[in-house]
N, C-alpha and C. Protein backbone atom coordinates (compact mmCIF):
# COMPACT_ATOMS: atom_id res chain seq x y z
N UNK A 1 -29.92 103.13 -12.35
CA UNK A 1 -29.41 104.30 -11.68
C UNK A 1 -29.53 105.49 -12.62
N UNK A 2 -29.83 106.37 -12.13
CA UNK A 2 -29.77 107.49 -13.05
C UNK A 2 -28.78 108.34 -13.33
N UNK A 3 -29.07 108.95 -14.71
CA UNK A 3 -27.67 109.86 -14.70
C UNK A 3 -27.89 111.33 -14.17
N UNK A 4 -28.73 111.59 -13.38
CA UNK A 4 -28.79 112.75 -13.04
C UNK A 4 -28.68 112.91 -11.69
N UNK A 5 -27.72 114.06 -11.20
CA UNK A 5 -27.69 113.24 -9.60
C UNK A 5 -27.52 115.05 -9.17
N UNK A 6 -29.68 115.23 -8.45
CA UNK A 6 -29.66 116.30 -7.55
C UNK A 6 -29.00 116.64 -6.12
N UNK A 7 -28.80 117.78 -6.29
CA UNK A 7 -27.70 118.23 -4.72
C UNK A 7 -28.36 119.41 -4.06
N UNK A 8 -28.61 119.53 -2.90
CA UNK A 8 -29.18 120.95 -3.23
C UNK A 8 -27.94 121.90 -2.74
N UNK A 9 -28.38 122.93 -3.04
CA UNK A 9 -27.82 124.66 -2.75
C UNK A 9 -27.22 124.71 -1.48
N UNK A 10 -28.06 124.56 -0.53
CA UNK A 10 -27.56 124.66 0.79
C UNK A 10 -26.79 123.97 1.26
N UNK A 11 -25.48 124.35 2.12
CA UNK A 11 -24.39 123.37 2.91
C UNK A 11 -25.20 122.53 3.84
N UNK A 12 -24.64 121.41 4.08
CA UNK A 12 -25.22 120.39 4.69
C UNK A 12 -25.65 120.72 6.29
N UNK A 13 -25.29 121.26 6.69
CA UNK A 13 -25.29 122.00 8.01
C UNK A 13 -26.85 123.07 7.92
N UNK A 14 -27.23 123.72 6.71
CA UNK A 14 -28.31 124.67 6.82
C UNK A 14 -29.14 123.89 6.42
N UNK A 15 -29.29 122.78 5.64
CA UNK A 15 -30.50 122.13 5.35
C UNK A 15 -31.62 122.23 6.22
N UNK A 16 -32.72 122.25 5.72
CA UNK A 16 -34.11 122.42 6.47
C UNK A 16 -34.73 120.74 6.05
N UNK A 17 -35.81 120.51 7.60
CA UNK A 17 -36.36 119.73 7.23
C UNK A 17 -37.48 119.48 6.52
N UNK A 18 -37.66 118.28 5.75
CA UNK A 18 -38.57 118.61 4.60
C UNK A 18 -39.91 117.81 5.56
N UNK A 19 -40.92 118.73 5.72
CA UNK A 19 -42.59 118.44 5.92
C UNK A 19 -42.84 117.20 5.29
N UNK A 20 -43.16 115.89 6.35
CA UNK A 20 -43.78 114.86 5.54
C UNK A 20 -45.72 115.17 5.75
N UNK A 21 -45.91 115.14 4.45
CA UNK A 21 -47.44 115.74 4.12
C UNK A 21 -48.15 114.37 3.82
N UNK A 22 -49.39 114.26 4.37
CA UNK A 22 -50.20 112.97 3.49
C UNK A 22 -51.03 113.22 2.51
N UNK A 23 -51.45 112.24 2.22
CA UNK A 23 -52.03 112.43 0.94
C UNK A 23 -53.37 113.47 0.91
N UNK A 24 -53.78 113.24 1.78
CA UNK A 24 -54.79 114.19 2.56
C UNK A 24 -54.37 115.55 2.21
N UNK A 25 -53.77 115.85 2.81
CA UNK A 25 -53.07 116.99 2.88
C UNK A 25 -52.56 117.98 1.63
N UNK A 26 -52.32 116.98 0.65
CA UNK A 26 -52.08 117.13 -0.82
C UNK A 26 -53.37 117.83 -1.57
N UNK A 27 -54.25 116.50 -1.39
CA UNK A 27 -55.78 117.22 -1.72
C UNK A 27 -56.25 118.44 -1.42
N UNK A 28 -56.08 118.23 -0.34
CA UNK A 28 -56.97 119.31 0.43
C UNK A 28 -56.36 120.87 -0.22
N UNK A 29 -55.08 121.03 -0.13
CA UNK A 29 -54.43 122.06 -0.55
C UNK A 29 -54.11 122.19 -2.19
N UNK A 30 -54.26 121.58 -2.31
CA UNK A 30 -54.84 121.22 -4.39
C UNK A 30 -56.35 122.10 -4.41
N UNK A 31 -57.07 121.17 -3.52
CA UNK A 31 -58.37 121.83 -3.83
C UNK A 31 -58.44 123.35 -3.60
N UNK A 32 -57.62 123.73 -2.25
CA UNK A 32 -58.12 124.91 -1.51
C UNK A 32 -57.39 126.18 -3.21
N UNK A 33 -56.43 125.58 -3.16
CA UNK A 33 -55.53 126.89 -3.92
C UNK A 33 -56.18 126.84 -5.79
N UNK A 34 -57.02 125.90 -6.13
CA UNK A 34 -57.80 125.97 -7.08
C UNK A 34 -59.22 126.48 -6.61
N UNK A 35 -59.80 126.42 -5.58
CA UNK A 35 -61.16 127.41 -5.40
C UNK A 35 -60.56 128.58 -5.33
N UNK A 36 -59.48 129.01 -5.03
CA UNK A 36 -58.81 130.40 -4.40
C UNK A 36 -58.29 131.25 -5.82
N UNK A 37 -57.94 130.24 -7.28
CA UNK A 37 -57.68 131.05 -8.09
C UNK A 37 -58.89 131.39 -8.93
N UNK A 38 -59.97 131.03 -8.47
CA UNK A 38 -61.47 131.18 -9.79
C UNK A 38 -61.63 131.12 -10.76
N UNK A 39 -60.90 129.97 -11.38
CA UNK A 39 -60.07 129.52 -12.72
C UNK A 39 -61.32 128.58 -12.97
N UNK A 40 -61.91 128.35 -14.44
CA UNK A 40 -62.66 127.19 -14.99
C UNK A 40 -62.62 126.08 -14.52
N UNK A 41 -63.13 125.21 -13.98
CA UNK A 41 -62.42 123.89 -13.72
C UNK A 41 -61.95 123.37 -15.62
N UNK A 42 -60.53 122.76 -15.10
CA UNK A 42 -60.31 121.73 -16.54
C UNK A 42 -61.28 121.11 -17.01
N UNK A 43 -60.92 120.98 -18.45
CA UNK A 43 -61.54 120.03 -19.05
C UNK A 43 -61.16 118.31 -18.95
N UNK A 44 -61.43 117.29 -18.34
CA UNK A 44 -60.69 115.76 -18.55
C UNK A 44 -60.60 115.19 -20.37
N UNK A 45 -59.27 115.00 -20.05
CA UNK A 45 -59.03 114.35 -21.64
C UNK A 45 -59.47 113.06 -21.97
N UNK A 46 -60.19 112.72 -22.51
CA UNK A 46 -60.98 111.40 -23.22
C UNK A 46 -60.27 110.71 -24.42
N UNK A 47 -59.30 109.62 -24.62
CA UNK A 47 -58.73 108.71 -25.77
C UNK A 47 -59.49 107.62 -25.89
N UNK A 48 -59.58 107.23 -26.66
CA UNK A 48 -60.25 106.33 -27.46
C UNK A 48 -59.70 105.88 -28.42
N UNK A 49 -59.92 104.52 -28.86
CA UNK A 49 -59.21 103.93 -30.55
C UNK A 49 -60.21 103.48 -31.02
N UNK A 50 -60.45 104.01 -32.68
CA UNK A 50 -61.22 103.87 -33.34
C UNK A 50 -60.96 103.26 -34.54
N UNK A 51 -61.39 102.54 -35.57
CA UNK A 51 -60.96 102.15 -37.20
C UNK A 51 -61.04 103.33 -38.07
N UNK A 52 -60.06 103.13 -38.84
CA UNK A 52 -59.94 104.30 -39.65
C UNK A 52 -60.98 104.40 -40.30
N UNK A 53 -62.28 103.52 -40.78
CA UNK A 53 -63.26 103.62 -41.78
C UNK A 53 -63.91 104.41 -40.59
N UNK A 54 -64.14 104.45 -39.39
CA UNK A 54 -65.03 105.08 -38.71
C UNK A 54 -64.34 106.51 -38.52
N UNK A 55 -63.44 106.51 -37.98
CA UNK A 55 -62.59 107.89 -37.98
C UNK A 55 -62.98 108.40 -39.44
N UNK A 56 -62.86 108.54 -40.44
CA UNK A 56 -62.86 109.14 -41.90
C UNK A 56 -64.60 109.45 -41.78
N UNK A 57 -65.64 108.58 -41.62
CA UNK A 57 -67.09 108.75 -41.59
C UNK A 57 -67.44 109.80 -40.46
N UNK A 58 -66.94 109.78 -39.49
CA UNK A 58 -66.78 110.86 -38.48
C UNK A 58 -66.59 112.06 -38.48
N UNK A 59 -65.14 112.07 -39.38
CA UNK A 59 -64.49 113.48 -39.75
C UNK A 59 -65.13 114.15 -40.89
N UNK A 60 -65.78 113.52 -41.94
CA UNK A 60 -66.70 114.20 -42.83
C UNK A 60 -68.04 114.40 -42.60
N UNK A 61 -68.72 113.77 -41.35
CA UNK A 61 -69.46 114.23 -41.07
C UNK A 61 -69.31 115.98 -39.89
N UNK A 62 -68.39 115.85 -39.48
CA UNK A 62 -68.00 117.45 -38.85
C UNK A 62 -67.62 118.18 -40.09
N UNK A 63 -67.01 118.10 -40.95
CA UNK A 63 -66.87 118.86 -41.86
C UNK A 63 -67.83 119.42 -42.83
N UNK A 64 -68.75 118.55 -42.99
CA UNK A 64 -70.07 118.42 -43.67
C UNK A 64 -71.04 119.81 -42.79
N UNK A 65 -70.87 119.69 -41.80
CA UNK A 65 -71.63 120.66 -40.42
C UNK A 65 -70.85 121.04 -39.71
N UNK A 66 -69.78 121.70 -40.37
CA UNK A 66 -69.45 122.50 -39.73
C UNK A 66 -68.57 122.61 -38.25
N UNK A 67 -68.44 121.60 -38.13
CA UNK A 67 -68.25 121.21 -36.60
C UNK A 67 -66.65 120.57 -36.45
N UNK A 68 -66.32 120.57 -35.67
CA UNK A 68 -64.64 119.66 -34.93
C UNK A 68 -64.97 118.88 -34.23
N UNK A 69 -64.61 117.16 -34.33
CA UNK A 69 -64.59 116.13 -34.46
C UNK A 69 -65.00 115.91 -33.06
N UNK A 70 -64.08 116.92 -31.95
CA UNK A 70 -64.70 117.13 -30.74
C UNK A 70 -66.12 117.60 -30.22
N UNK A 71 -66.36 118.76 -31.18
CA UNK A 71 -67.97 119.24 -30.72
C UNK A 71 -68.73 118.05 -31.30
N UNK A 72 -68.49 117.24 -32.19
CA UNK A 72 -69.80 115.97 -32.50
C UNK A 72 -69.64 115.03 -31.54
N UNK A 73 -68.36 114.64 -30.85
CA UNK A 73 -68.50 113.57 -30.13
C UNK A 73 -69.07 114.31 -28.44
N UNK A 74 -68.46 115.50 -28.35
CA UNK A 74 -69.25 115.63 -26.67
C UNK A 74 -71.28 116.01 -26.96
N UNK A 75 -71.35 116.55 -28.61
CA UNK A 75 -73.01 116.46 -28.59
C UNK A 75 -73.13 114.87 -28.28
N UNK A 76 -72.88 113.73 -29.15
CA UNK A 76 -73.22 112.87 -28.88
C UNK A 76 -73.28 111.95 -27.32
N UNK A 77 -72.53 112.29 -26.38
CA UNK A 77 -72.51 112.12 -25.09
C UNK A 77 -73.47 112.62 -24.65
N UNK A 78 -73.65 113.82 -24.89
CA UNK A 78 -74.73 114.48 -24.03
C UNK A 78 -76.32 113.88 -24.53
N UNK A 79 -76.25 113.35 -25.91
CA UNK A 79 -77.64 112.88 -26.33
C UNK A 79 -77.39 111.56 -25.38
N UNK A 80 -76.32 110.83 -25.35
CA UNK A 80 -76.71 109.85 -24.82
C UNK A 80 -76.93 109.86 -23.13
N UNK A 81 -76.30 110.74 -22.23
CA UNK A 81 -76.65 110.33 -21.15
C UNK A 81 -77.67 111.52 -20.88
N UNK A 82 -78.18 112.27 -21.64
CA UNK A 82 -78.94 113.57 -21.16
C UNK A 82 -78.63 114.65 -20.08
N UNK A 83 -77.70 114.79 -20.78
CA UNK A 83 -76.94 115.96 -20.30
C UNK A 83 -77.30 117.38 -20.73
C-alpha cells in the first residue's frame, strides 16, 4: 500500500469524467503533438557492459583523437552497418 494517498481538488459532486483513451489514441497524439513542435527527433540511449581492460583501451583511444567515447562508438556503428 502506499504512503501517498491522491485526492483531487474538486468536491465529489463536480468531478468530471475521465476519457478512457486507447493505446491508439496515445500514439497517435504523441506523434501528432511531436510533428507539431519541429523539435529534432531524440536521440535513443544505447547501454552496454563492457570489461574494464576494454573500457580503458577505448577511452585512450578517444583521447588519443580527440574524440568522446561516444563519437568513436556511433563512427564505429556506422562503419559497421554503412550508414
Amino acid at each position: 500500500m502506499s504512503k501517498f494517498h491522491l485526492t483531487s481538488r474538486l468536491p465529489a459532486d463536480e468531478k468530471q469524467p475521465v476519457a478512457q483513451n486507447t493505446a491508439m489514441d496515445f500514439v497517435t497524439a504523441t506523434t501528432l503533438e511531436q510533428s507539431q513542435s519541429q523539435r529534432p527527433p531524440k536521440p535513443i540511449r544505447l547501454n552496454l557492459d563492457i570489461d574494464h581492460v576494454r573500457h580503458r583501451k577505448l577511452k585512450m583511444y578517444a583521447v588519443e583523437n580527440g574524440l568522446s567515447v561516444s563519437e568513436v562508438i556511433r563512427a564505429l556503428i556506422d562503419t559497421v552497418i554503412h550508414a
